[in-house]
C-alpha atoms as a PDB file:
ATOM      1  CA  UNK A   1       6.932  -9.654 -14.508  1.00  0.00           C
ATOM      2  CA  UNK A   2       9.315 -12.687 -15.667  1.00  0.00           C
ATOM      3  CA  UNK A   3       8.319 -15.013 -17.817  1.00  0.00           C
ATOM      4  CA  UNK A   4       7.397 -17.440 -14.726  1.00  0.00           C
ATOM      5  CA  UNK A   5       4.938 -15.625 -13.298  1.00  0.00           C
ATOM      6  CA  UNK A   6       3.715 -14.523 -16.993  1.00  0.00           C
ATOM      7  CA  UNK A   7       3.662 -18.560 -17.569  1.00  0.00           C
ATOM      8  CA  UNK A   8       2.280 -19.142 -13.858  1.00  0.00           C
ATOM      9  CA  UNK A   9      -0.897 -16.570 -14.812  1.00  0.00           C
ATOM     10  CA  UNK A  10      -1.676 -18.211 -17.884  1.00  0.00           C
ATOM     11  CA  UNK A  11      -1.778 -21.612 -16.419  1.00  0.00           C
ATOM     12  CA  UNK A  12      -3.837 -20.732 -13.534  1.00  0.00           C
ATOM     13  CA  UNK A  13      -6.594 -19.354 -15.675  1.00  0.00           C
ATOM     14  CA  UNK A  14      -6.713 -22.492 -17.770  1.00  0.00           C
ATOM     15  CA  UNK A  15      -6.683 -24.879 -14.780  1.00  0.00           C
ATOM     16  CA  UNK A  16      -9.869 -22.470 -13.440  1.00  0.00           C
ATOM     17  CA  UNK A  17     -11.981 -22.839 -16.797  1.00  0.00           C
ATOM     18  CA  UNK A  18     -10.617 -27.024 -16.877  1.00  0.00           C
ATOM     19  CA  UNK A  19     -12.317 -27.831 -13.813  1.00  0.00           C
ATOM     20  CA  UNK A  20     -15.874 -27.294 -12.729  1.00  0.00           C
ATOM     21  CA  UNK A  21     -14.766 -27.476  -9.046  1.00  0.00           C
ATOM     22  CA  UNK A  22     -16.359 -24.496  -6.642  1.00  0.00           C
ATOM     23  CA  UNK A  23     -13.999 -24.883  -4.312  1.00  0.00           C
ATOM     24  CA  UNK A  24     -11.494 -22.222  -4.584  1.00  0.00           C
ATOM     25  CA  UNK A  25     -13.485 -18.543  -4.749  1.00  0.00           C
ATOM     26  CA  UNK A  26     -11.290 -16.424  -7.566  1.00  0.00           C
ATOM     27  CA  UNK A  27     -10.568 -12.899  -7.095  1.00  0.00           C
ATOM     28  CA  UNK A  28      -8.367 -10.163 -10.011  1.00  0.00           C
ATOM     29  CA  UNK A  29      -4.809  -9.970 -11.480  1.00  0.00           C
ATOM     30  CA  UNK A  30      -4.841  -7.304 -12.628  1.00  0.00           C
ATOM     31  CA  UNK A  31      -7.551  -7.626 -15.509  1.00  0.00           C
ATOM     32  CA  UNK A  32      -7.053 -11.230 -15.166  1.00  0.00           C
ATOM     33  CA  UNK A  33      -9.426 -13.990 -13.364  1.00  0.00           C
ATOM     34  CA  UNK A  34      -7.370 -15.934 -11.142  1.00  0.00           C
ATOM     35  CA  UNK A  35      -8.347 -18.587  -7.983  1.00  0.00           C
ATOM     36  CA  UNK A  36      -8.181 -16.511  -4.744  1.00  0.00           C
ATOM     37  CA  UNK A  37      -5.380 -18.685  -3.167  1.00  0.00           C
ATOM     38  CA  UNK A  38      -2.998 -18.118  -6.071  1.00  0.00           C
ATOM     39  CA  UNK A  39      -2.988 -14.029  -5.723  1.00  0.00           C
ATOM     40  CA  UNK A  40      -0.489 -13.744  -2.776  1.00  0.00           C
ATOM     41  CA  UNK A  41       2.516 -15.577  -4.647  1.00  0.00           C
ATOM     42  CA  UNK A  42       1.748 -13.832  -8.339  1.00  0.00           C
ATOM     43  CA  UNK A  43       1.518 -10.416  -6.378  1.00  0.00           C
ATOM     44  CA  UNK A  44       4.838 -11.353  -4.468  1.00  0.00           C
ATOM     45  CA  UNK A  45       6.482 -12.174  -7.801  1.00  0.00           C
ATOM     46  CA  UNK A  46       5.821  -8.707  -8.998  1.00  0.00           C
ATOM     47  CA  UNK A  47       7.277  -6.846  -6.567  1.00  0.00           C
ATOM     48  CA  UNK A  48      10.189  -8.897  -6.018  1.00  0.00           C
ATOM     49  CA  UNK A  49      10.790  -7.729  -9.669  1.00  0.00           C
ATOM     50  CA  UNK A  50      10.447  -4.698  -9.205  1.00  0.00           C
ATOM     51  CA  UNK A  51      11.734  -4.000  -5.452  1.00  0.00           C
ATOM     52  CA  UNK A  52      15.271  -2.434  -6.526  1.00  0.00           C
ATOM     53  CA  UNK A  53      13.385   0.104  -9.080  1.00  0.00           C
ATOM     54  CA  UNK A  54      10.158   0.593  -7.247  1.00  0.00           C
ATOM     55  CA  UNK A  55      10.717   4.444  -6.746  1.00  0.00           C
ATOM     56  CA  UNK A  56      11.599   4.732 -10.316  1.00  0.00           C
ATOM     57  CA  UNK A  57       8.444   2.712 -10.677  1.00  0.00           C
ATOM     58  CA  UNK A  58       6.231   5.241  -8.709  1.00  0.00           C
ATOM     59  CA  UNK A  59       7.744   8.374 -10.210  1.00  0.00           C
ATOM     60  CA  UNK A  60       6.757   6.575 -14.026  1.00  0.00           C
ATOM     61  CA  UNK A  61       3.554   5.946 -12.972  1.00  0.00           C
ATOM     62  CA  UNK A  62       2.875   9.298 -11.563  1.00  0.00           C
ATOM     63  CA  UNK A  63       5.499  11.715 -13.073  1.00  0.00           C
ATOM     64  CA  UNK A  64       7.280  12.079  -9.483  1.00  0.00           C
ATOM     65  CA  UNK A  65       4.033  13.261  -8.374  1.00  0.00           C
ATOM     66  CA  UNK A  66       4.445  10.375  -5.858  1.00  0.00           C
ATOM     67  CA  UNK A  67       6.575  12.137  -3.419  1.00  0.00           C
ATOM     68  CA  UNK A  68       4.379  15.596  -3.219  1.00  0.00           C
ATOM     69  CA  UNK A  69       1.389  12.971  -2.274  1.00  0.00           C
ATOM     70  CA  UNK A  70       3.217  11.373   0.779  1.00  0.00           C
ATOM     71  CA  UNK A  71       4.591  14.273   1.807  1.00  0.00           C
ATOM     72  CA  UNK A  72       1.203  16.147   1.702  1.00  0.00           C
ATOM     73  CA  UNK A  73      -0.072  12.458   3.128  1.00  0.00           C
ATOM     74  CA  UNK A  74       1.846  12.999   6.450  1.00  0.00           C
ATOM     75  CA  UNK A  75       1.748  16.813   6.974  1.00  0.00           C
ATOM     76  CA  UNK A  76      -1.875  16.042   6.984  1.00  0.00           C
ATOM     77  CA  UNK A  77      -1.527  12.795   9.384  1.00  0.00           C
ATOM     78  CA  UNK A  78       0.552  15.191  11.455  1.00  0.00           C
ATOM     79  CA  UNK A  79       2.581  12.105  13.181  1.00  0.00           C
ATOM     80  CA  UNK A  80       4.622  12.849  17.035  1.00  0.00           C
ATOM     81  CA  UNK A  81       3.891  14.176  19.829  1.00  0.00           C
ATOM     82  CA  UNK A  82       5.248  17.239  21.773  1.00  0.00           C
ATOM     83  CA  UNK A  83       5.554  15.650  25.506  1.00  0.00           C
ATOM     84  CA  UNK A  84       8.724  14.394  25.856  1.00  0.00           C
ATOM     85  CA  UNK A  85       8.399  10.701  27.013  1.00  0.00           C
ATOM     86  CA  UNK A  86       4.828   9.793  25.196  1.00  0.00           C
ATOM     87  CA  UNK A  87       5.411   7.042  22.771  1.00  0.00           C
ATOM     88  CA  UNK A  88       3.438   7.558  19.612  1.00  0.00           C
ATOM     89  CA  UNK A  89       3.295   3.841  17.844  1.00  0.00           C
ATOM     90  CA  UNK A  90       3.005   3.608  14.023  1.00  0.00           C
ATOM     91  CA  UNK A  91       2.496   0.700  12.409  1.00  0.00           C
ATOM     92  CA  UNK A  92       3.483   0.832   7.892  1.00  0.00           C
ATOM     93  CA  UNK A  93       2.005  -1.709   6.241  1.00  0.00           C
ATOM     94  CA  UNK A  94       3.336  -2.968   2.785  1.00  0.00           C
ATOM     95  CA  UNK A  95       5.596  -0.374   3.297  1.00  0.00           C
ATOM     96  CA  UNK A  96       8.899  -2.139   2.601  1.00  0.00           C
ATOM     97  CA  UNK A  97      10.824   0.606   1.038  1.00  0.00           C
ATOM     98  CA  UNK A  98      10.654   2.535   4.087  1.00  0.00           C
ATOM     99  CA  UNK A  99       9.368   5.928   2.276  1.00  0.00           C
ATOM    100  CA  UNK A 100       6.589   6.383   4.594  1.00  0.00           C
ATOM    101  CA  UNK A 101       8.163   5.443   7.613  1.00  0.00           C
ATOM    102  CA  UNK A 102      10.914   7.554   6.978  1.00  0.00           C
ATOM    103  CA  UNK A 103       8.480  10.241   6.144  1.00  0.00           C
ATOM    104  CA  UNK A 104       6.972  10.087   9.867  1.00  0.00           C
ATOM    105  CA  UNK A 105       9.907   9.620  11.926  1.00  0.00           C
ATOM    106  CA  UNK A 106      11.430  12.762   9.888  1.00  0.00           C
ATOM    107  CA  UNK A 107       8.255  15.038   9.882  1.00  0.00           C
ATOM    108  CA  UNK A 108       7.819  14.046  14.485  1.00  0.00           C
ATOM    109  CA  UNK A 109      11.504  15.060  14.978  1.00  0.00           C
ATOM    110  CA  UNK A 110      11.214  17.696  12.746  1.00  0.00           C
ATOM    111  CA  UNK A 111       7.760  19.283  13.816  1.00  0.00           C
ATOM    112  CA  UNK A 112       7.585  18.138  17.496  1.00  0.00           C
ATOM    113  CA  UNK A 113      11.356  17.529  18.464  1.00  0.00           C
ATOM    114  CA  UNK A 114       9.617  14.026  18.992  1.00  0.00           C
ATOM    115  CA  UNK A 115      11.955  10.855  18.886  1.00  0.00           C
ATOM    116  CA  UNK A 116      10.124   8.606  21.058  1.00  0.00           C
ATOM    117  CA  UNK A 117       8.155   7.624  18.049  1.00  0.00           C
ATOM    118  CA  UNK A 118       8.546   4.359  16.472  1.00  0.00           C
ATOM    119  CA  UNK A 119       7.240   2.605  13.073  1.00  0.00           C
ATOM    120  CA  UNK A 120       7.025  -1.125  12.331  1.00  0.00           C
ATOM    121  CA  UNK A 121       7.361  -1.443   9.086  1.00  0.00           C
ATOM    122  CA  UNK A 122       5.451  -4.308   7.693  1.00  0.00           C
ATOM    123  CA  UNK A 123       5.456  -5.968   3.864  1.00  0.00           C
ATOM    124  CA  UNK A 124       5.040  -9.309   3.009  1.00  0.00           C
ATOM    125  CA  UNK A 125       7.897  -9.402   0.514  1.00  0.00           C
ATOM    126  CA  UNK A 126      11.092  -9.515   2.060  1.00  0.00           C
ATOM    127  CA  UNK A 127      13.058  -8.028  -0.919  1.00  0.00           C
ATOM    128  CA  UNK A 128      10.705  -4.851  -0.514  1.00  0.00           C
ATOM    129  CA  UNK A 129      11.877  -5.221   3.201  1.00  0.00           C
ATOM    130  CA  UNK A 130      15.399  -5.294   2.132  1.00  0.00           C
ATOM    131  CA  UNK A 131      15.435  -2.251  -0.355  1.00  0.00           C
ATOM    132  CA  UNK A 132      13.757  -0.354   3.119  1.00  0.00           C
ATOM    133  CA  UNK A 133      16.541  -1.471   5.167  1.00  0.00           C
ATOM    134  CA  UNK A 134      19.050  -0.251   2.309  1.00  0.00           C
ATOM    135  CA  UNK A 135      16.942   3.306   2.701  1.00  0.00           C
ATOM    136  CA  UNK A 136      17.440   3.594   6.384  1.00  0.00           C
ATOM    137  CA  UNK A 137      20.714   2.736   6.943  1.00  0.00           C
ATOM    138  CA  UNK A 138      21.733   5.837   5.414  1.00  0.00           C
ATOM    139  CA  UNK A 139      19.730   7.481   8.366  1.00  0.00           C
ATOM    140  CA  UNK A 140      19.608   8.662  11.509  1.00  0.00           C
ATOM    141  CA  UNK A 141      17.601   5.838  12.662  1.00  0.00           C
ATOM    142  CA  UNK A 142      19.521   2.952  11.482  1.00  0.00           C
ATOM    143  CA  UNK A 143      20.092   0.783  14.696  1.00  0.00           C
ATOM    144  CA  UNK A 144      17.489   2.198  16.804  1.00  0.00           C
ATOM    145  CA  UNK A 145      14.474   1.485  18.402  1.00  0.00           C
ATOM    146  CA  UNK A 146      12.568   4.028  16.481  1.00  0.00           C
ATOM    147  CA  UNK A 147      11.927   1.162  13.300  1.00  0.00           C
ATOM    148  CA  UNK A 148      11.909  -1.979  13.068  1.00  0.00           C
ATOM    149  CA  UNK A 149      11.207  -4.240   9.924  1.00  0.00           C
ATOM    150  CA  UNK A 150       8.771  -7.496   9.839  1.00  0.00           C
ATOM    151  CA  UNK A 151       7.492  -9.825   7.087  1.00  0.00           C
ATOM    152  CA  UNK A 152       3.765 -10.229   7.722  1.00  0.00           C
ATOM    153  CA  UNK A 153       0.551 -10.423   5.488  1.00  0.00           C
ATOM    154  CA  UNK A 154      -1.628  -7.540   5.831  1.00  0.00           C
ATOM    155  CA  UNK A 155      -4.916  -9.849   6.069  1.00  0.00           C
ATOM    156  CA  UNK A 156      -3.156 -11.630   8.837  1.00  0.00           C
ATOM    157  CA  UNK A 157      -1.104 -10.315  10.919  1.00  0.00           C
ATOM    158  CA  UNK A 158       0.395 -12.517  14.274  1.00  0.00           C
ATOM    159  CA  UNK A 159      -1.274 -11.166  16.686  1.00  0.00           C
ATOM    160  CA  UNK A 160       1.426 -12.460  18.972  1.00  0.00           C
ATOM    161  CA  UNK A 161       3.649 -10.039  17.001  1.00  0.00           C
ATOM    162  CA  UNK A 162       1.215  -7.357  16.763  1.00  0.00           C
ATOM    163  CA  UNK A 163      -1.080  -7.577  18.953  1.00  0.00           C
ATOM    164  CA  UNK A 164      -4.567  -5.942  19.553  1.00  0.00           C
ATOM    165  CA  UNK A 165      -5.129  -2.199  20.839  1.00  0.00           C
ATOM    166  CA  UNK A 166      -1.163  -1.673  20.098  1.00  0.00           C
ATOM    167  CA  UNK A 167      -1.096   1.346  17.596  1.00  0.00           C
ATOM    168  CA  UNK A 168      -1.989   4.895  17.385  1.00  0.00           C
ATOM    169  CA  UNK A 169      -1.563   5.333  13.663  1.00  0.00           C
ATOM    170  CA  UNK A 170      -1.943   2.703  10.825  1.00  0.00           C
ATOM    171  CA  UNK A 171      -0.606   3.782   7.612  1.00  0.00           C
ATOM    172  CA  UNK A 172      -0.847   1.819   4.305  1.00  0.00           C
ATOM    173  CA  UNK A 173       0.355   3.583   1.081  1.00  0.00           C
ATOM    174  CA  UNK A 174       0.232   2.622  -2.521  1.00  0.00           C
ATOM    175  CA  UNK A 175      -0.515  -1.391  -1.151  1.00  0.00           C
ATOM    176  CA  UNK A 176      -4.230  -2.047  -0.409  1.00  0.00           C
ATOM    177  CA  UNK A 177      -5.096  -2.773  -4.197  1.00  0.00           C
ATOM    178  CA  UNK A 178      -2.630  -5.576  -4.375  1.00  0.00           C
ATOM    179  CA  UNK A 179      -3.890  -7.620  -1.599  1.00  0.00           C
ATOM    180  CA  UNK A 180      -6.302 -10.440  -2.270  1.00  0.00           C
ATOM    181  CA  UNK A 181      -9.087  -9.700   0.406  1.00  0.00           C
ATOM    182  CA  UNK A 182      -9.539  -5.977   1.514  1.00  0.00           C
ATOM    183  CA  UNK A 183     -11.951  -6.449   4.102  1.00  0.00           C
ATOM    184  CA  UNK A 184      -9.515  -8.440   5.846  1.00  0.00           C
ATOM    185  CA  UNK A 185      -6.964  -5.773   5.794  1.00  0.00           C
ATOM    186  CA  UNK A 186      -9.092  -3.406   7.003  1.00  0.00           C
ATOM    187  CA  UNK A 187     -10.313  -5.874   9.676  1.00  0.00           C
ATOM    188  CA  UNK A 188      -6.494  -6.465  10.716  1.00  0.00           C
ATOM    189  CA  UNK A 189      -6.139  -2.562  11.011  1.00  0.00           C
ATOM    190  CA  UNK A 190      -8.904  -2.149  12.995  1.00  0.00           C
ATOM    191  CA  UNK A 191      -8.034  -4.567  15.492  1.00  0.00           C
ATOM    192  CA  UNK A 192      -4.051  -3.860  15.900  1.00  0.00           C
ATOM    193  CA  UNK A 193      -4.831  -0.016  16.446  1.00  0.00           C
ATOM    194  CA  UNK A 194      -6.047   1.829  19.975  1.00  0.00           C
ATOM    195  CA  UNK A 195      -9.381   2.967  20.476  1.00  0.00           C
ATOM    196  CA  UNK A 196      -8.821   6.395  19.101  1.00  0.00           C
ATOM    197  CA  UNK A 197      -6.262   5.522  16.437  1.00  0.00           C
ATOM    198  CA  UNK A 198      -6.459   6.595  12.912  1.00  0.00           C
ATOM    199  CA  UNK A 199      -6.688   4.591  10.061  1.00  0.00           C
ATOM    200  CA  UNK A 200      -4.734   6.131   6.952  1.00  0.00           C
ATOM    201  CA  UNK A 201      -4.846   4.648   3.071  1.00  0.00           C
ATOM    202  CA  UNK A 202      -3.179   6.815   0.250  1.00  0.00           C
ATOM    203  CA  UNK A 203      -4.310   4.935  -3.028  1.00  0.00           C
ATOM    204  CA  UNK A 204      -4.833   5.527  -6.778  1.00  0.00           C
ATOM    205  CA  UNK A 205      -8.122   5.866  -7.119  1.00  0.00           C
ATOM    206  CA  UNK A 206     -10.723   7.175  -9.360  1.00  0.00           C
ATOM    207  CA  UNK A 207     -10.528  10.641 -11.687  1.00  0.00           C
ATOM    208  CA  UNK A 208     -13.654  13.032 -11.577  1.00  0.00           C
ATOM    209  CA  UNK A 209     -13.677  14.923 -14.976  1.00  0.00           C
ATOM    210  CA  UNK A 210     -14.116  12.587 -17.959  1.00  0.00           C
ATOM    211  CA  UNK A 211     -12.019  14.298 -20.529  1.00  0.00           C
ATOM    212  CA  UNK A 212      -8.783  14.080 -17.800  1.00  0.00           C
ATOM    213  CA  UNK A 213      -9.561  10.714 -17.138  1.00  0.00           C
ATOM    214  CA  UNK A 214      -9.283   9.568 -21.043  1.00  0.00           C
ATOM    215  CA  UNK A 215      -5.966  11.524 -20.928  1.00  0.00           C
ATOM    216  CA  UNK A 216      -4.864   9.650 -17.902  1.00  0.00           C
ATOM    217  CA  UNK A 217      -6.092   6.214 -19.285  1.00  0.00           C
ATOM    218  CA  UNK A 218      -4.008   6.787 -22.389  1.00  0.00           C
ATOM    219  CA  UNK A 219      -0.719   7.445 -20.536  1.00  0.00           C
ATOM    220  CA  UNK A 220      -1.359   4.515 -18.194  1.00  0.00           C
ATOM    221  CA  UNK A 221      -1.757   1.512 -20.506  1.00  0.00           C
ATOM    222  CA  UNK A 222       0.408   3.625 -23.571  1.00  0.00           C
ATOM    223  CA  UNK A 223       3.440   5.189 -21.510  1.00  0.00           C
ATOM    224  CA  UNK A 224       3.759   3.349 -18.012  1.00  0.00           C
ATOM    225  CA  UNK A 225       4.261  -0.349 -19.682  1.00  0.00           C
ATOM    226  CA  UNK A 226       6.530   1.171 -22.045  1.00  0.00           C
ATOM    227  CA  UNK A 227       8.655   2.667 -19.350  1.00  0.00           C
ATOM    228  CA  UNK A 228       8.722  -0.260 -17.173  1.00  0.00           C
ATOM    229  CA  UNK A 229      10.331  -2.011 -19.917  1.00  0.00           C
ATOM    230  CA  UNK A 230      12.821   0.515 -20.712  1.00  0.00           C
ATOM    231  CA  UNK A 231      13.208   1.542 -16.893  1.00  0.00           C
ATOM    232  CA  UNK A 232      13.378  -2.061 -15.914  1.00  0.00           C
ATOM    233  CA  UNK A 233      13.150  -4.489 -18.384  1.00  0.00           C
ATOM    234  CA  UNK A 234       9.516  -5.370 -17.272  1.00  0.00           C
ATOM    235  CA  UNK A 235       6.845  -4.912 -19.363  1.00  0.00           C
ATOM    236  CA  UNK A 236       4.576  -7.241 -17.385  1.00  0.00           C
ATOM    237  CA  UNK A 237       4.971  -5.561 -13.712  1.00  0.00           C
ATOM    238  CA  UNK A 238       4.288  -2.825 -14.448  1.00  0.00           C
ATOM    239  CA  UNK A 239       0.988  -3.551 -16.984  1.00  0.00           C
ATOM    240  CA  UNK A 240      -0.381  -5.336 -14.204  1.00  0.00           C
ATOM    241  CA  UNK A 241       0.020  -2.343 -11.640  1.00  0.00           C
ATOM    242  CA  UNK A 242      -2.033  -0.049 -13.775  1.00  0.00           C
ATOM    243  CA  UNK A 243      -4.459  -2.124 -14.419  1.00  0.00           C
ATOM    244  CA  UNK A 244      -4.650  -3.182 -10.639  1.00  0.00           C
ATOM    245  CA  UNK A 245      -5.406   0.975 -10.333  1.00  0.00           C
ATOM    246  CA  UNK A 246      -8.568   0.122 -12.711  1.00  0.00           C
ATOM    247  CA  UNK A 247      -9.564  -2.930 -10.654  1.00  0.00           C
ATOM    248  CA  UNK A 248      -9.939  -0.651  -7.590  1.00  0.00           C
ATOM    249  CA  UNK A 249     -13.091   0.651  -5.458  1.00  0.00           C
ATOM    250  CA  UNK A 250     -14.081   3.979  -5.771  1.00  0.00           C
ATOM    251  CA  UNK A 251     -13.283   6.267  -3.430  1.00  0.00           C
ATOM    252  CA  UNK A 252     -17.120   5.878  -2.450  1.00  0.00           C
ATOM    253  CA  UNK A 253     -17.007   2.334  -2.160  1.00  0.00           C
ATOM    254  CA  UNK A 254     -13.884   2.089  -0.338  1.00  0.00           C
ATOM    255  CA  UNK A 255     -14.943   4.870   2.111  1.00  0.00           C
ATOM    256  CA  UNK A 256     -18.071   1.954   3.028  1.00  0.00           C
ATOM    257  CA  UNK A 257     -15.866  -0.889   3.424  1.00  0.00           C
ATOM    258  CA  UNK A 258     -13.716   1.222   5.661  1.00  0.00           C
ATOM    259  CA  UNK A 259     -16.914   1.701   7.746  1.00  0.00           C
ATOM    260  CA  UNK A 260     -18.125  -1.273   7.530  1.00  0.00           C
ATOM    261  CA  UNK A 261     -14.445  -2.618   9.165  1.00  0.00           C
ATOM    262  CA  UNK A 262     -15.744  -0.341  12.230  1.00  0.00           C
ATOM    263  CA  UNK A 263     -14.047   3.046  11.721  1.00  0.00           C
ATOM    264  CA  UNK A 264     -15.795   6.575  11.997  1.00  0.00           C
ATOM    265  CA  UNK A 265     -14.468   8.176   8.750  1.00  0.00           C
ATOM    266  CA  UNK A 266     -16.381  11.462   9.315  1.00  0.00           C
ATOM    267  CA  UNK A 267     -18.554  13.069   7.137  1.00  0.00           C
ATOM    268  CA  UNK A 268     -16.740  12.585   3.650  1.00  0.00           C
ATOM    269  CA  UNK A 269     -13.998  10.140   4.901  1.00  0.00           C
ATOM    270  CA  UNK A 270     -11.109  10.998   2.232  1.00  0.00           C
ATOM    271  CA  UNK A 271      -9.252  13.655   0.081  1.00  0.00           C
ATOM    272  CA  UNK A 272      -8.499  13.567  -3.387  1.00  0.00           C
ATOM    273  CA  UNK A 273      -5.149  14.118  -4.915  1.00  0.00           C
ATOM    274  CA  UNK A 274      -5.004  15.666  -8.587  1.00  0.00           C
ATOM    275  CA  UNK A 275      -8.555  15.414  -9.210  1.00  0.00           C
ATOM    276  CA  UNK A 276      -8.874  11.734  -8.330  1.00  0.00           C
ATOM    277  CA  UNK A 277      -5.492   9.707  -9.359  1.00  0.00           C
ATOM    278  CA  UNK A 278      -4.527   9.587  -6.089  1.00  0.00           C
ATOM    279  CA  UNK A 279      -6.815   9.907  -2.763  1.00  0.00           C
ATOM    280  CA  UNK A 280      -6.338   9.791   1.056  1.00  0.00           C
ATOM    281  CA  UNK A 281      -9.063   7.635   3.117  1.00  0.00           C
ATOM    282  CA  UNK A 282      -8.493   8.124   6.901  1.00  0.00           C
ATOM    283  CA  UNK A 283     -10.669   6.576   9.771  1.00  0.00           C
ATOM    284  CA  UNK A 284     -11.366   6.495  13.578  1.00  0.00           C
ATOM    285  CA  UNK A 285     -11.322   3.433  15.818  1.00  0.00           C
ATOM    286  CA  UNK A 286     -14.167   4.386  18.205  1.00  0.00           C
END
């Protein structure tokens, strides 16, 4: 994070504890207390610093593990269809590297011989947007119909853009814990999906065994700052990011709130990754 937003944090929290106005609800930086309204531009400062390193990014914070996640994400989402002519619509949101999309349009040509399917990928940071765009037009699927990119806020998206009942699949990877309200994400991907579609979240989340979690804890706030400022100069981004991790539900609590948006999440309603650093939720739209 640059010294703005570093500056803009600081001064945020002291304007909070300088008034005694109730007005503005506050939600988490990171481990910081900020006002509610202010999360969307400090969030959007951080990954515009780190958009043109955010794979190196992932692969620090999870030793490359990253990629054997989303792969094992998809295989397990299964995306395409094998009838010629049937559409499958995806919608990726804060996906603006394109990694996931590129992930499904690859696995339903690849698996089903499917390239009807299309993915809207959606992020609320256009530089995100732009490093996605970079990704793709070294594809196959550069200039086609099969994806398209949009700015858009996850808690609200147009719905004359995207409107209700559209999708069959909603994916949302690595993205939930930075938004300010996650009900209203959740809300938003309940209403933009078919009856029938699936809801699909891969997340850090929490680790089960104690003694691997004090391991973990010691390379995230030890190692990962340290790399992001050799990797990128950016000591701050990437400090906030783990402790963002920290700030998140459990996978129990974020299995409720997915039910409580109105999906059937089954019996369990996710899958953890490496004991708990990473987990799948998925869900139903009834």
């Amino acid at each position: 994070m640059h010294r703005a937003v570093r500056r803009a944090v600081t001064s945020l929290s002291r304007r909070r504890y300088a008034t005694n106005s109730g007005s503005d609800s506050t939600t988490h930086f990171g481990f910081k207390e900020i006002p509610a309204s202010s999360k969307e531009t400090l969030v959007k400062q951080v990954f515009s610093s780190v958009a043109s390193s955010y794979d190196v990014m992932n692969d620090a914070m999870s030793l490359g593990v990253h990629r054997l996640w989303k792969d094992e994400y998809i295989a397990r989402l299964d995306p395409g269809n094998d009838q010629v002519g049937v559409q499958t619509r995806c919608i990726d949101v804060a996906g603006g590297t394109g990694d996931i999309a590129l992930r499904i349009l690859d696995w339903a040509r690849e698996k089903h011989a499917d390239r009807d399917l299309s993915v809207d990928v959606v992020d609320i940071n256009p530089d995100m947007l732009e490093e996605g765009r970079k990704r793709f037009r070294r594809t196959m699927y550069h200039n086609t119909p099969q994806v398209s990119f949009h700015v858009g806020n996850a808690q609200e998206l147009p719905p004359a853009e995207f409107p209700s009942n559209t999708y069959d699949l909603y994916t949302i990877a690595f993205g939930i814990r930075n938004c300010t309200s996650i009900p209203d994400v959740l809300k938003e991907a309940h209403r933009v999906l078919k009856p029938g579609g699936t809801f699909a979240c891969l997340e850090f989340s929490k680790v089960n065994n104690p003694l691997f979690a004090q391991v973990y804890d010691a390379y995230s706030f030890s190692v990962i700052p340290l790399l992001g400022s050799i990797l990128a100069s950016d000591r701050d981004s990437y400090q906030y990011l783990v402790e963002s991790i920290r700030r998140f539900p459990s996978q129990g609590d974020f299995s409720e709130m997915i039910k409580r948006a109105g999906f059937h999440t089954g019996r369990k309603g996710w899958r953890d990754l490496w004991g708990g650093i990473a987990c799948v939720h998925t869900g139903v739209k009834m």
